[in-house]
ModelCIF file with pLDDT and N, C-alpha, C, O atoms, coordinates in Angstrom:
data_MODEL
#
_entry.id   MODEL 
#
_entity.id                         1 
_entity.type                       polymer 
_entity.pdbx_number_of_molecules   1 
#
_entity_poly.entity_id                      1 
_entity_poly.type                           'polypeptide(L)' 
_entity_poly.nstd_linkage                   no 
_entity_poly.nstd_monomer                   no 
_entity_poly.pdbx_seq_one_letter_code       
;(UNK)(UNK)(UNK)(UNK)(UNK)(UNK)(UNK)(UNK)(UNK)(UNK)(UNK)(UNK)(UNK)(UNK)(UNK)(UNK)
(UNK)(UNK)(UNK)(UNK)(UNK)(UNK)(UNK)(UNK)(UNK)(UNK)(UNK)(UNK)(UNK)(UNK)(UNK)(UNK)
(UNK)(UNK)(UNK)(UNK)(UNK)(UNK)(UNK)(UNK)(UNK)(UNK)(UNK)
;
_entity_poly.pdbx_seq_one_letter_code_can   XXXXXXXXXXXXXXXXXXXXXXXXXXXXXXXXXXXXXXXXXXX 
_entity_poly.pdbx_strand_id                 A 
#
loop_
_entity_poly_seq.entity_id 
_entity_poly_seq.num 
_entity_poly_seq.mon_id 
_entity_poly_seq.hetero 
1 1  UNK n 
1 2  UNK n 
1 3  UNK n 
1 4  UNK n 
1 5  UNK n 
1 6  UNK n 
1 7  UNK n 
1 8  UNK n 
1 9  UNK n 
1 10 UNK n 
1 11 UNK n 
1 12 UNK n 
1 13 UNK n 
1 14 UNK n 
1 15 UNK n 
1 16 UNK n 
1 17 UNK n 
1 18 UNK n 
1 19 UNK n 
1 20 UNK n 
1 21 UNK n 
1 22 UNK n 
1 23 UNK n 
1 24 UNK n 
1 25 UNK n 
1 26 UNK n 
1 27 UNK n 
1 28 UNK n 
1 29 UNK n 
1 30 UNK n 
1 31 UNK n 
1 32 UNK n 
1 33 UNK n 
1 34 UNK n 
1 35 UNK n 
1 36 UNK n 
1 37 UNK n 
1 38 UNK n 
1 39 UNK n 
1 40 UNK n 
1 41 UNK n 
1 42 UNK n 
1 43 UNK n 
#
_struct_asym.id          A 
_struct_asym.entity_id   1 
#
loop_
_ma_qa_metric.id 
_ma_qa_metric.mode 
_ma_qa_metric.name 
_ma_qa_metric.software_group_id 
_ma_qa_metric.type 
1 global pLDDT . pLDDT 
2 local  pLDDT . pLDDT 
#
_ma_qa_metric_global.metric_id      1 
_ma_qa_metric_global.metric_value   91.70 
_ma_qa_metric_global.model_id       1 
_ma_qa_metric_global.ordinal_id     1 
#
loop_
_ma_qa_metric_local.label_asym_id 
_ma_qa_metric_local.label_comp_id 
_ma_qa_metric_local.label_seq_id 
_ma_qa_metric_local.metric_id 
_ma_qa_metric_local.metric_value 
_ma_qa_metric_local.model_id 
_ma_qa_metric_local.ordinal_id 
A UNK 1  2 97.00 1 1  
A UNK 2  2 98.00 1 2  
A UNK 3  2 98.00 1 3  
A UNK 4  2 97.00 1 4  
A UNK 5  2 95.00 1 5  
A UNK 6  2 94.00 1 6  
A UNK 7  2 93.00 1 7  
A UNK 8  2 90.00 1 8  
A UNK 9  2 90.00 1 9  
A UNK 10 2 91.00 1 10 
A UNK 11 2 95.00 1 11 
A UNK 12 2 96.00 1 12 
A UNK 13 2 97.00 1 13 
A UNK 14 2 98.00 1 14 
A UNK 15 2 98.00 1 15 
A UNK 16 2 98.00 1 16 
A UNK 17 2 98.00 1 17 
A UNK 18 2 96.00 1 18 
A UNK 19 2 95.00 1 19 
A UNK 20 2 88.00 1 20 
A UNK 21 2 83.00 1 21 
A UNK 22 2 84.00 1 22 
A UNK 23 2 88.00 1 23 
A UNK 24 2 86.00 1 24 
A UNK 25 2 87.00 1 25 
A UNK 26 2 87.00 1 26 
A UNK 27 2 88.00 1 27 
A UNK 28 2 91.00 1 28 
A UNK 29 2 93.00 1 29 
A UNK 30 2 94.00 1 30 
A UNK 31 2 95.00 1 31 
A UNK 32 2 94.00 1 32 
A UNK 33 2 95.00 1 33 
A UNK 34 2 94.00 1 34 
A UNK 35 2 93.00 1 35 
A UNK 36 2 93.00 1 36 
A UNK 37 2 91.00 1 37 
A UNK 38 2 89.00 1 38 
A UNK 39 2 88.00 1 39 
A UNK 40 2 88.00 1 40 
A UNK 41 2 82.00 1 41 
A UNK 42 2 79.00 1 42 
A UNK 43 2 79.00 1 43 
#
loop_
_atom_site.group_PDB 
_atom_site.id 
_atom_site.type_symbol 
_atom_site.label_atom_id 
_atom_site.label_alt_id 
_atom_site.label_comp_id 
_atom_site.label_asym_id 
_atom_site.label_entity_id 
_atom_site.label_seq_id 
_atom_site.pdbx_PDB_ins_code 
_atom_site.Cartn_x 
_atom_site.Cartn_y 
_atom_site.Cartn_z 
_atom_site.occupancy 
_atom_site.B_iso_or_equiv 
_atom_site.pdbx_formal_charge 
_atom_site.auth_seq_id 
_atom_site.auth_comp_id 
_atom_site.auth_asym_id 
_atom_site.auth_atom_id 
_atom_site.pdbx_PDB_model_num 
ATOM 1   N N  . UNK A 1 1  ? -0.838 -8.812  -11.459 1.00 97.00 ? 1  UNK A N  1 
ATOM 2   C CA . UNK A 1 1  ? 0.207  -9.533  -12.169 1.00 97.00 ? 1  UNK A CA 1 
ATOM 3   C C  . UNK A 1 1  ? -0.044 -11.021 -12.035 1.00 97.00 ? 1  UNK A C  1 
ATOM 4   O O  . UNK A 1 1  ? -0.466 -11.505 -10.985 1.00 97.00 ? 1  UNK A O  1 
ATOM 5   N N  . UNK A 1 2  ? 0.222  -11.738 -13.116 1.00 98.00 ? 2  UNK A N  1 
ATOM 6   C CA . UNK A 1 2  ? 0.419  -13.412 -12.899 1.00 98.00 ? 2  UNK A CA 1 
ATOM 7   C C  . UNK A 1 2  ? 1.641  -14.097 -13.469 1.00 98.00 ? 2  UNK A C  1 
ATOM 8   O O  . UNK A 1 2  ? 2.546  -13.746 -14.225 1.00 98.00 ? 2  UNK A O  1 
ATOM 9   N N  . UNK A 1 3  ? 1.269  -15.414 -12.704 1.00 98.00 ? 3  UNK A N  1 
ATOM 10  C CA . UNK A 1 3  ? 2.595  -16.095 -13.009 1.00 98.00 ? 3  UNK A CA 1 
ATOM 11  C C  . UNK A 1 3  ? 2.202  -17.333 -13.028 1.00 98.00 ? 3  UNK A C  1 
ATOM 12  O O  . UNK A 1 3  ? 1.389  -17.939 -12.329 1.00 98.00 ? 3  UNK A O  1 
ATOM 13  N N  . UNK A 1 4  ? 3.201  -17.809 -14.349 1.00 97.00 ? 4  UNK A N  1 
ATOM 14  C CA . UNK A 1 4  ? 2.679  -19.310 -14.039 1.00 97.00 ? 4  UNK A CA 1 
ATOM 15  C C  . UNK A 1 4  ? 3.847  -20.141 -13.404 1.00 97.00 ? 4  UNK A C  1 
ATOM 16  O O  . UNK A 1 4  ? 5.003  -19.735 -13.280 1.00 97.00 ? 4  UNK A O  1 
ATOM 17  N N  . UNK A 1 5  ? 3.403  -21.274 -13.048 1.00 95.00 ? 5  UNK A N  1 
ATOM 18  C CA . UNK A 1 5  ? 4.322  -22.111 -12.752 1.00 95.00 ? 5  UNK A CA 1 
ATOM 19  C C  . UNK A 1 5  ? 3.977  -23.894 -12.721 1.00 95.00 ? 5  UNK A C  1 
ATOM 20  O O  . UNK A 1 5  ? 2.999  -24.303 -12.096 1.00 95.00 ? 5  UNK A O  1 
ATOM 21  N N  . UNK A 1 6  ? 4.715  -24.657 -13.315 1.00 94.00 ? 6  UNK A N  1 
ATOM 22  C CA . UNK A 1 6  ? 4.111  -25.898 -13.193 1.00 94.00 ? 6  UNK A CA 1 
ATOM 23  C C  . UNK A 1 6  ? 4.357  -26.472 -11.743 1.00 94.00 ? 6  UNK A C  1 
ATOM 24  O O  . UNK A 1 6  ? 5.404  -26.332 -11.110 1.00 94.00 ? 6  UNK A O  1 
ATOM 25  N N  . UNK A 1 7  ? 3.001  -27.274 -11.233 1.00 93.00 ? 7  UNK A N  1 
ATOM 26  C CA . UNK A 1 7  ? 3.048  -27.836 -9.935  1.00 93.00 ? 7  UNK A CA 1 
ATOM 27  C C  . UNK A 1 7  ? 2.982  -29.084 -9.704  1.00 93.00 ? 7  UNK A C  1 
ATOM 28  O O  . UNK A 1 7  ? 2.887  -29.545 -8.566  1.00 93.00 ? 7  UNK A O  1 
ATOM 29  N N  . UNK A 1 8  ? 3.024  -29.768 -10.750 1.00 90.00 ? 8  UNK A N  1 
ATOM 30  C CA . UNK A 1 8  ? 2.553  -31.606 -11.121 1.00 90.00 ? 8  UNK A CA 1 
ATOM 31  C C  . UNK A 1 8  ? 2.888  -31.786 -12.472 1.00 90.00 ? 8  UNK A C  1 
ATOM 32  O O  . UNK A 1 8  ? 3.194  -30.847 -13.207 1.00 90.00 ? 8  UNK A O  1 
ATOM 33  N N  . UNK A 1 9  ? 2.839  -32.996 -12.836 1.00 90.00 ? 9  UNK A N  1 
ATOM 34  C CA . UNK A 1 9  ? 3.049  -33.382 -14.134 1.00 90.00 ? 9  UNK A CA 1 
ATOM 35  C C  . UNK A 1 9  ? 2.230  -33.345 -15.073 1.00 90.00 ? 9  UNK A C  1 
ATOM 36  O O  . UNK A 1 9  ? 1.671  -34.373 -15.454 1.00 90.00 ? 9  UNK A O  1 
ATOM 37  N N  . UNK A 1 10 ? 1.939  -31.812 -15.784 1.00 91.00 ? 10 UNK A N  1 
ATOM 38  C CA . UNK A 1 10 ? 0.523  -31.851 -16.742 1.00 91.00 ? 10 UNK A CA 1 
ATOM 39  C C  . UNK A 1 10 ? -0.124 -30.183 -16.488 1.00 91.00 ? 10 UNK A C  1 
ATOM 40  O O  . UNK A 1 10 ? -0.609 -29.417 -17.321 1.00 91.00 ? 10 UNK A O  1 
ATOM 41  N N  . UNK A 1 11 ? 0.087  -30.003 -15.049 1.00 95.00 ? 11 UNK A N  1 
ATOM 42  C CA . UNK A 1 11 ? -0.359 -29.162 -14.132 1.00 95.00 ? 11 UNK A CA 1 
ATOM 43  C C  . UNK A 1 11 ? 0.363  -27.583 -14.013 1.00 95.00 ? 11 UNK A C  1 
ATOM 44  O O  . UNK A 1 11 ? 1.523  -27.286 -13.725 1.00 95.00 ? 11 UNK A O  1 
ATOM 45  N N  . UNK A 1 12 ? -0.686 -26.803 -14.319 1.00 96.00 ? 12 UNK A N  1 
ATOM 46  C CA . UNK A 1 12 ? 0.158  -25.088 -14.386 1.00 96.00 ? 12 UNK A CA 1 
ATOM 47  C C  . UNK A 1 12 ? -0.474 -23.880 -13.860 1.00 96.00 ? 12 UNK A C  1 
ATOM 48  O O  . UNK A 1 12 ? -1.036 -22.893 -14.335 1.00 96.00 ? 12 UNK A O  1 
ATOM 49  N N  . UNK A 1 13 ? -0.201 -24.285 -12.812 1.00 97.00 ? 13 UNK A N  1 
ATOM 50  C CA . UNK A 1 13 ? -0.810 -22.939 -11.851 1.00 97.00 ? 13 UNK A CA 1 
ATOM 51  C C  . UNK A 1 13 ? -0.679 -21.035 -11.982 1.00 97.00 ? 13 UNK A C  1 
ATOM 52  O O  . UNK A 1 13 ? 0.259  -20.357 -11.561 1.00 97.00 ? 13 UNK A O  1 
ATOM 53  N N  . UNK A 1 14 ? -1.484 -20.715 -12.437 1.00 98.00 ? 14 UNK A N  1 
ATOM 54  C CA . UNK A 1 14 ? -1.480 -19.376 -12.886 1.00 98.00 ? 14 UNK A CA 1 
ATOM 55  C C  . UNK A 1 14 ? -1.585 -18.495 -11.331 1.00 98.00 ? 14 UNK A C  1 
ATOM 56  O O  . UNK A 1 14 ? -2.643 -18.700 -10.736 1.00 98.00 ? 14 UNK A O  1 
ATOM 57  N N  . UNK A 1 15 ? -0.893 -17.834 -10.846 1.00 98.00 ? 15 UNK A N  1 
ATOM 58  C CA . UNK A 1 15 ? -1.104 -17.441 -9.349  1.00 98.00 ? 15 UNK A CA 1 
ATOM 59  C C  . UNK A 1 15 ? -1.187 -15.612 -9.415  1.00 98.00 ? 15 UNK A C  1 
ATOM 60  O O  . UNK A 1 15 ? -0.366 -15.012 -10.109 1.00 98.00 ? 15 UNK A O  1 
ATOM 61  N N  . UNK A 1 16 ? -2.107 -14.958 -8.732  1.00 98.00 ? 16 UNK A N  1 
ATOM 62  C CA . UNK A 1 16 ? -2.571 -14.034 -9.100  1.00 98.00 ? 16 UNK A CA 1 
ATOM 63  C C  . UNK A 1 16 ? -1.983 -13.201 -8.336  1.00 98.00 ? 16 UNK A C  1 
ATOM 64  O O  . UNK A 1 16 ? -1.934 -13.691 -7.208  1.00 98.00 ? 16 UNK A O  1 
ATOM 65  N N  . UNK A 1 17 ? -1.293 -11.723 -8.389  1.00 98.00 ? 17 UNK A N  1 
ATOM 66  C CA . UNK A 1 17 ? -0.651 -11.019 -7.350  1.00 98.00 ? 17 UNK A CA 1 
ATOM 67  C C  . UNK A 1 17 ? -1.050 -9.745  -7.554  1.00 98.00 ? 17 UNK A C  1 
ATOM 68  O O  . UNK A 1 17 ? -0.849 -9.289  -8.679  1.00 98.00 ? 17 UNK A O  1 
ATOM 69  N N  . UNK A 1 18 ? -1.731 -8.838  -6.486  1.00 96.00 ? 18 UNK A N  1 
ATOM 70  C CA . UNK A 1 18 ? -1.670 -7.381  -6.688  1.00 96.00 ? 18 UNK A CA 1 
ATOM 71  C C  . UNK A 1 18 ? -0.059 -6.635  -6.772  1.00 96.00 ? 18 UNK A C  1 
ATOM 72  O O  . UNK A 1 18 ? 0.974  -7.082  -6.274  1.00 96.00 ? 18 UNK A O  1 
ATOM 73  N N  . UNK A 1 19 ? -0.221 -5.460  -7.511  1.00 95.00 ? 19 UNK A N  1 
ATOM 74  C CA . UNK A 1 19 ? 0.751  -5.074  -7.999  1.00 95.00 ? 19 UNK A CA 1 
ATOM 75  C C  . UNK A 1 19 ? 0.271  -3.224  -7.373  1.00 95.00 ? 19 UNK A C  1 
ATOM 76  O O  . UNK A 1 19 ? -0.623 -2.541  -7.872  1.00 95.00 ? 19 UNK A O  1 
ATOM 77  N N  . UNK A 1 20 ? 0.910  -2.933  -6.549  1.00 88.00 ? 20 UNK A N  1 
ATOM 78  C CA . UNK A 1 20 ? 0.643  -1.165  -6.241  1.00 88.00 ? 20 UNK A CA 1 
ATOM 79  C C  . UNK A 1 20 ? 0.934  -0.279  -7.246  1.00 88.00 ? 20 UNK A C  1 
ATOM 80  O O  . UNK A 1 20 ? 1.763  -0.511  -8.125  1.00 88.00 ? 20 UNK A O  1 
ATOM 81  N N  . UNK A 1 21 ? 0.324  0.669   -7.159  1.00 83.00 ? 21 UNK A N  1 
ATOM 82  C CA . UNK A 1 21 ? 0.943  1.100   -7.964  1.00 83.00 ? 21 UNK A CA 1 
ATOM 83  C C  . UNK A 1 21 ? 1.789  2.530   -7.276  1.00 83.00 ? 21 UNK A C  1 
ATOM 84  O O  . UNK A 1 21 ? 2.060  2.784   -6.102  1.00 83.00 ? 21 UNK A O  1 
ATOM 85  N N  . UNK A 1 22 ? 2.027  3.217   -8.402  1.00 84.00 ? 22 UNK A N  1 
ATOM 86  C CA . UNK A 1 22 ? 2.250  3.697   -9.646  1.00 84.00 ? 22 UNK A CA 1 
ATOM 87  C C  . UNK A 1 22 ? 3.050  2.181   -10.077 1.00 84.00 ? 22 UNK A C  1 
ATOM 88  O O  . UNK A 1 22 ? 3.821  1.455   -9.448  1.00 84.00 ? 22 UNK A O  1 
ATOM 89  N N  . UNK A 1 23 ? 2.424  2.099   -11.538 1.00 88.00 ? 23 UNK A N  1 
ATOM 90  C CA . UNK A 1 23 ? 3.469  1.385   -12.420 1.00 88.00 ? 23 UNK A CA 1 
ATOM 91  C C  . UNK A 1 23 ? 4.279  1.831   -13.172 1.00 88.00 ? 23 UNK A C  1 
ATOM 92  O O  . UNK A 1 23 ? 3.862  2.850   -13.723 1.00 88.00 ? 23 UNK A O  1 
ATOM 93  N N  . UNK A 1 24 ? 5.549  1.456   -13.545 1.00 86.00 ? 24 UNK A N  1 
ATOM 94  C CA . UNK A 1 24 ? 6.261  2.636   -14.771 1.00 86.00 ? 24 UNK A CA 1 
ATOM 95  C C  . UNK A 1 24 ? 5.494  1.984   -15.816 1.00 86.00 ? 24 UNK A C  1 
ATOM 96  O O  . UNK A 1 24 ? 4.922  0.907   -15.649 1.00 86.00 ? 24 UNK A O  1 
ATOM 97  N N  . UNK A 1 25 ? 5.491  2.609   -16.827 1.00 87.00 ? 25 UNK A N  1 
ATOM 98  C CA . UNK A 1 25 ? 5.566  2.514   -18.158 1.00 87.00 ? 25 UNK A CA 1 
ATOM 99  C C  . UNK A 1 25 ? 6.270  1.473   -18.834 1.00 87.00 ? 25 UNK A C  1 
ATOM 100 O O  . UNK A 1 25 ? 7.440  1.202   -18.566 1.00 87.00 ? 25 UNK A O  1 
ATOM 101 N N  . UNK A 1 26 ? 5.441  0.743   -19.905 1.00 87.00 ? 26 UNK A N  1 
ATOM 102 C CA . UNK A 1 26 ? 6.428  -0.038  -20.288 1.00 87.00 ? 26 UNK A CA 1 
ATOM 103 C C  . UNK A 1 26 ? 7.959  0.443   -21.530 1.00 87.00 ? 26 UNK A C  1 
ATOM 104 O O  . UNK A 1 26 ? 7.985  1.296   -22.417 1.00 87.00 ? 26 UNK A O  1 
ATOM 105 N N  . UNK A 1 27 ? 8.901  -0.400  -21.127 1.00 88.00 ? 27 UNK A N  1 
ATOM 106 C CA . UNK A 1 27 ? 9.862  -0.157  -22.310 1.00 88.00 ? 27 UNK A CA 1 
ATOM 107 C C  . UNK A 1 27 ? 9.618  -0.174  -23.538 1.00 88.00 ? 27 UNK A C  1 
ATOM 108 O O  . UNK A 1 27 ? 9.139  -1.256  -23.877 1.00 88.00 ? 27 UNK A O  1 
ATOM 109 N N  . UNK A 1 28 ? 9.741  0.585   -24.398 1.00 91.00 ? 28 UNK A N  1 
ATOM 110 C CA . UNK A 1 28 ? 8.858  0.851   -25.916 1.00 91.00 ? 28 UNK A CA 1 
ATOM 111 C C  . UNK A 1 28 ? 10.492 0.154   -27.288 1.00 91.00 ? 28 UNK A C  1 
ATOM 112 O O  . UNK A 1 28 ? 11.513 0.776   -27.582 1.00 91.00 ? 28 UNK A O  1 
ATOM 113 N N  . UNK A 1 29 ? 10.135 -0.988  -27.679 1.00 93.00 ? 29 UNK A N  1 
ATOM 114 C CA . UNK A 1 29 ? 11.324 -1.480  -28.616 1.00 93.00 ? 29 UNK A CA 1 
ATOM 115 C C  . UNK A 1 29 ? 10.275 -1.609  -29.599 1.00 93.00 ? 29 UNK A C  1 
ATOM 116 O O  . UNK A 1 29 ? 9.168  -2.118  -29.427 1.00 93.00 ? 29 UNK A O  1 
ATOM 117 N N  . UNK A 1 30 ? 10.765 -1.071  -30.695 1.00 94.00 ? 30 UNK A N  1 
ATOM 118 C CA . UNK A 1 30 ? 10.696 -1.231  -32.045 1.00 94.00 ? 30 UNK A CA 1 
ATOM 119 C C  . UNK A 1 30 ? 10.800 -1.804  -32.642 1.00 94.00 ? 30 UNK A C  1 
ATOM 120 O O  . UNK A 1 30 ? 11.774 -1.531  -33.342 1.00 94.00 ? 30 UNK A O  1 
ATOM 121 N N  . UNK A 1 31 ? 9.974  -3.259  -33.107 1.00 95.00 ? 31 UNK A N  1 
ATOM 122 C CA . UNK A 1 31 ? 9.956  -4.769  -33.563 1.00 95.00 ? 31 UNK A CA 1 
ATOM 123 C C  . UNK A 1 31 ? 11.141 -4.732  -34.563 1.00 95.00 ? 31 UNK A C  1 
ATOM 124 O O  . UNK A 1 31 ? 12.035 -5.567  -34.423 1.00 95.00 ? 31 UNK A O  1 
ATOM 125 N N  . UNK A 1 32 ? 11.210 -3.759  -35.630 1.00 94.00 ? 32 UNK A N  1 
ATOM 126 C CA . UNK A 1 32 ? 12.062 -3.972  -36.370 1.00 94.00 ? 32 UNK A CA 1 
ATOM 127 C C  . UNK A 1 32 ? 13.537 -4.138  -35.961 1.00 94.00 ? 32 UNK A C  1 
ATOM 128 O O  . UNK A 1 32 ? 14.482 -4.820  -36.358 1.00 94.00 ? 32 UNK A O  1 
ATOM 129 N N  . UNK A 1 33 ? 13.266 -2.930  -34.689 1.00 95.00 ? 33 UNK A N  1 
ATOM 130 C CA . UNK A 1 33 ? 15.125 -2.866  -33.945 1.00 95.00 ? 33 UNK A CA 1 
ATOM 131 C C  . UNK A 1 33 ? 15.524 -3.957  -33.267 1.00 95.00 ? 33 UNK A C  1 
ATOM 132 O O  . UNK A 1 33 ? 16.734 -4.171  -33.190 1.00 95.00 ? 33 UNK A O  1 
ATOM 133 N N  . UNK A 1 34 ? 14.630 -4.815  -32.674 1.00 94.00 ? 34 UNK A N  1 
ATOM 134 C CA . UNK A 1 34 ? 14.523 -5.984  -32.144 1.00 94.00 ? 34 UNK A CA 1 
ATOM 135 C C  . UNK A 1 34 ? 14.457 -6.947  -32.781 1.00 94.00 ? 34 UNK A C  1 
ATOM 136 O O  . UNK A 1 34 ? 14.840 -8.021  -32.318 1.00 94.00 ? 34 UNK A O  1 
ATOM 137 N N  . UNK A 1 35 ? 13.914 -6.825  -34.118 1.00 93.00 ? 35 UNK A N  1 
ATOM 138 C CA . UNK A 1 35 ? 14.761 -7.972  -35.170 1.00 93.00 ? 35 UNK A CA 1 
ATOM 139 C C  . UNK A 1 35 ? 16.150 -8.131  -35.493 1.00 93.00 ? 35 UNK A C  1 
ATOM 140 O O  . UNK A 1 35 ? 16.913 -9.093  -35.400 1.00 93.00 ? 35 UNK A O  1 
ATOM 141 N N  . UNK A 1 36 ? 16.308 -6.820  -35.938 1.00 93.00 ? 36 UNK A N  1 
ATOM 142 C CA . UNK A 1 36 ? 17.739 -6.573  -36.390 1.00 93.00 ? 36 UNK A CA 1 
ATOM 143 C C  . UNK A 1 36 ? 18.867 -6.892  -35.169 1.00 93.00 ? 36 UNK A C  1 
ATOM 144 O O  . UNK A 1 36 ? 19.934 -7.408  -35.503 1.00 93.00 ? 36 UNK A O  1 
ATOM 145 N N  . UNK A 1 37 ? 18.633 -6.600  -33.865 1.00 91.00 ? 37 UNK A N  1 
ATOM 146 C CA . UNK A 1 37 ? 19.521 -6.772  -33.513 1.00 91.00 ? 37 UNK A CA 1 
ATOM 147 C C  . UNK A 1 37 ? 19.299 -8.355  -32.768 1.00 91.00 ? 37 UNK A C  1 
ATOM 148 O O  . UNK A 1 37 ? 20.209 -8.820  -32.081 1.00 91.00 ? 37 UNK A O  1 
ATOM 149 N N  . UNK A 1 38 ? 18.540 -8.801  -32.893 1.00 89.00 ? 38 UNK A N  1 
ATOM 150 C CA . UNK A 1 38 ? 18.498 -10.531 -32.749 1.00 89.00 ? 38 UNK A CA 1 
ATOM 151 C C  . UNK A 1 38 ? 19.203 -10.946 -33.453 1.00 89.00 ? 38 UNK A C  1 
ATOM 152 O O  . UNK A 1 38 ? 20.062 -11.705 -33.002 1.00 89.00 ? 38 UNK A O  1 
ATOM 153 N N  . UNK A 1 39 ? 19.182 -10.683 -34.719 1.00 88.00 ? 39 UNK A N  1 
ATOM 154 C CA . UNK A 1 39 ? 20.134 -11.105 -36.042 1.00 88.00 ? 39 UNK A CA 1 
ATOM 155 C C  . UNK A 1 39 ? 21.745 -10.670 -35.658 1.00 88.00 ? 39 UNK A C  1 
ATOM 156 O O  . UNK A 1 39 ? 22.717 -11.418 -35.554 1.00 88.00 ? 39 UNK A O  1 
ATOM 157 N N  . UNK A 1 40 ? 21.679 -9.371  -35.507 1.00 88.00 ? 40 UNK A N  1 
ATOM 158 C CA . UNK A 1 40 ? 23.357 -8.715  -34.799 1.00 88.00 ? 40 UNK A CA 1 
ATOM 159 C C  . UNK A 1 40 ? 23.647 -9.433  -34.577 1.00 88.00 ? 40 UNK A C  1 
ATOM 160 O O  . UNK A 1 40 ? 24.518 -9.949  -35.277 1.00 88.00 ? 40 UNK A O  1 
ATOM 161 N N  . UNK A 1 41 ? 23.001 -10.327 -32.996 1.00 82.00 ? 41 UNK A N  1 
ATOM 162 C CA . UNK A 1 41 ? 23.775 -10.503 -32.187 1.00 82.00 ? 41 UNK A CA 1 
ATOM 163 C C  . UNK A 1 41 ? 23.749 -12.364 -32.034 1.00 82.00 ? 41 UNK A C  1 
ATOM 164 O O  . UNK A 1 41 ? 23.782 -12.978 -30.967 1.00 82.00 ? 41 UNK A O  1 
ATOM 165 N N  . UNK A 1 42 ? 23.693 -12.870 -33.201 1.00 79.00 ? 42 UNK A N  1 
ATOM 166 C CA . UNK A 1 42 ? 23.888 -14.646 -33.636 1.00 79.00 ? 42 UNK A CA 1 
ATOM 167 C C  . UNK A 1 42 ? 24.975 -13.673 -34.667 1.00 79.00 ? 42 UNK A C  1 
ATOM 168 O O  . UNK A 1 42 ? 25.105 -14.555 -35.516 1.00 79.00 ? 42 UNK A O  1 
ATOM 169 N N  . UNK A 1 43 ? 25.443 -13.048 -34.963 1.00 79.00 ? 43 UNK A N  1 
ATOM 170 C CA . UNK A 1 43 ? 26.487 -13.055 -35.979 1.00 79.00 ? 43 UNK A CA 1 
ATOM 171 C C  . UNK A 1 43 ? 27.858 -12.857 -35.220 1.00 79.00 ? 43 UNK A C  1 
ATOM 172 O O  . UNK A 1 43 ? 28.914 -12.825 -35.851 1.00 79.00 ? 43 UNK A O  1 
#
């Protein structure tokens, strides 16, 4: 896994981390459902 983070002015440290596993799976959203409800939810 990484992460960034700024450390100075200009400066962005990408820092590297093992991750054990088992990993779950990622969450599966459906660009379209995730449009639509971006839109939902400004109304």
């Amino acid at each position: 896994g990484v992460v960034p983070s700024p450390i100075a002015d200009g400066v962005l440290r990408w820092t590297v981390h093992t991750v054990p596993a088992p990993v779950p799976p990622a969450e599966y959203v459906p660009l379209a459902e995730a449009e639509h409800e971006l839109r939902a939810q400004v109304r």
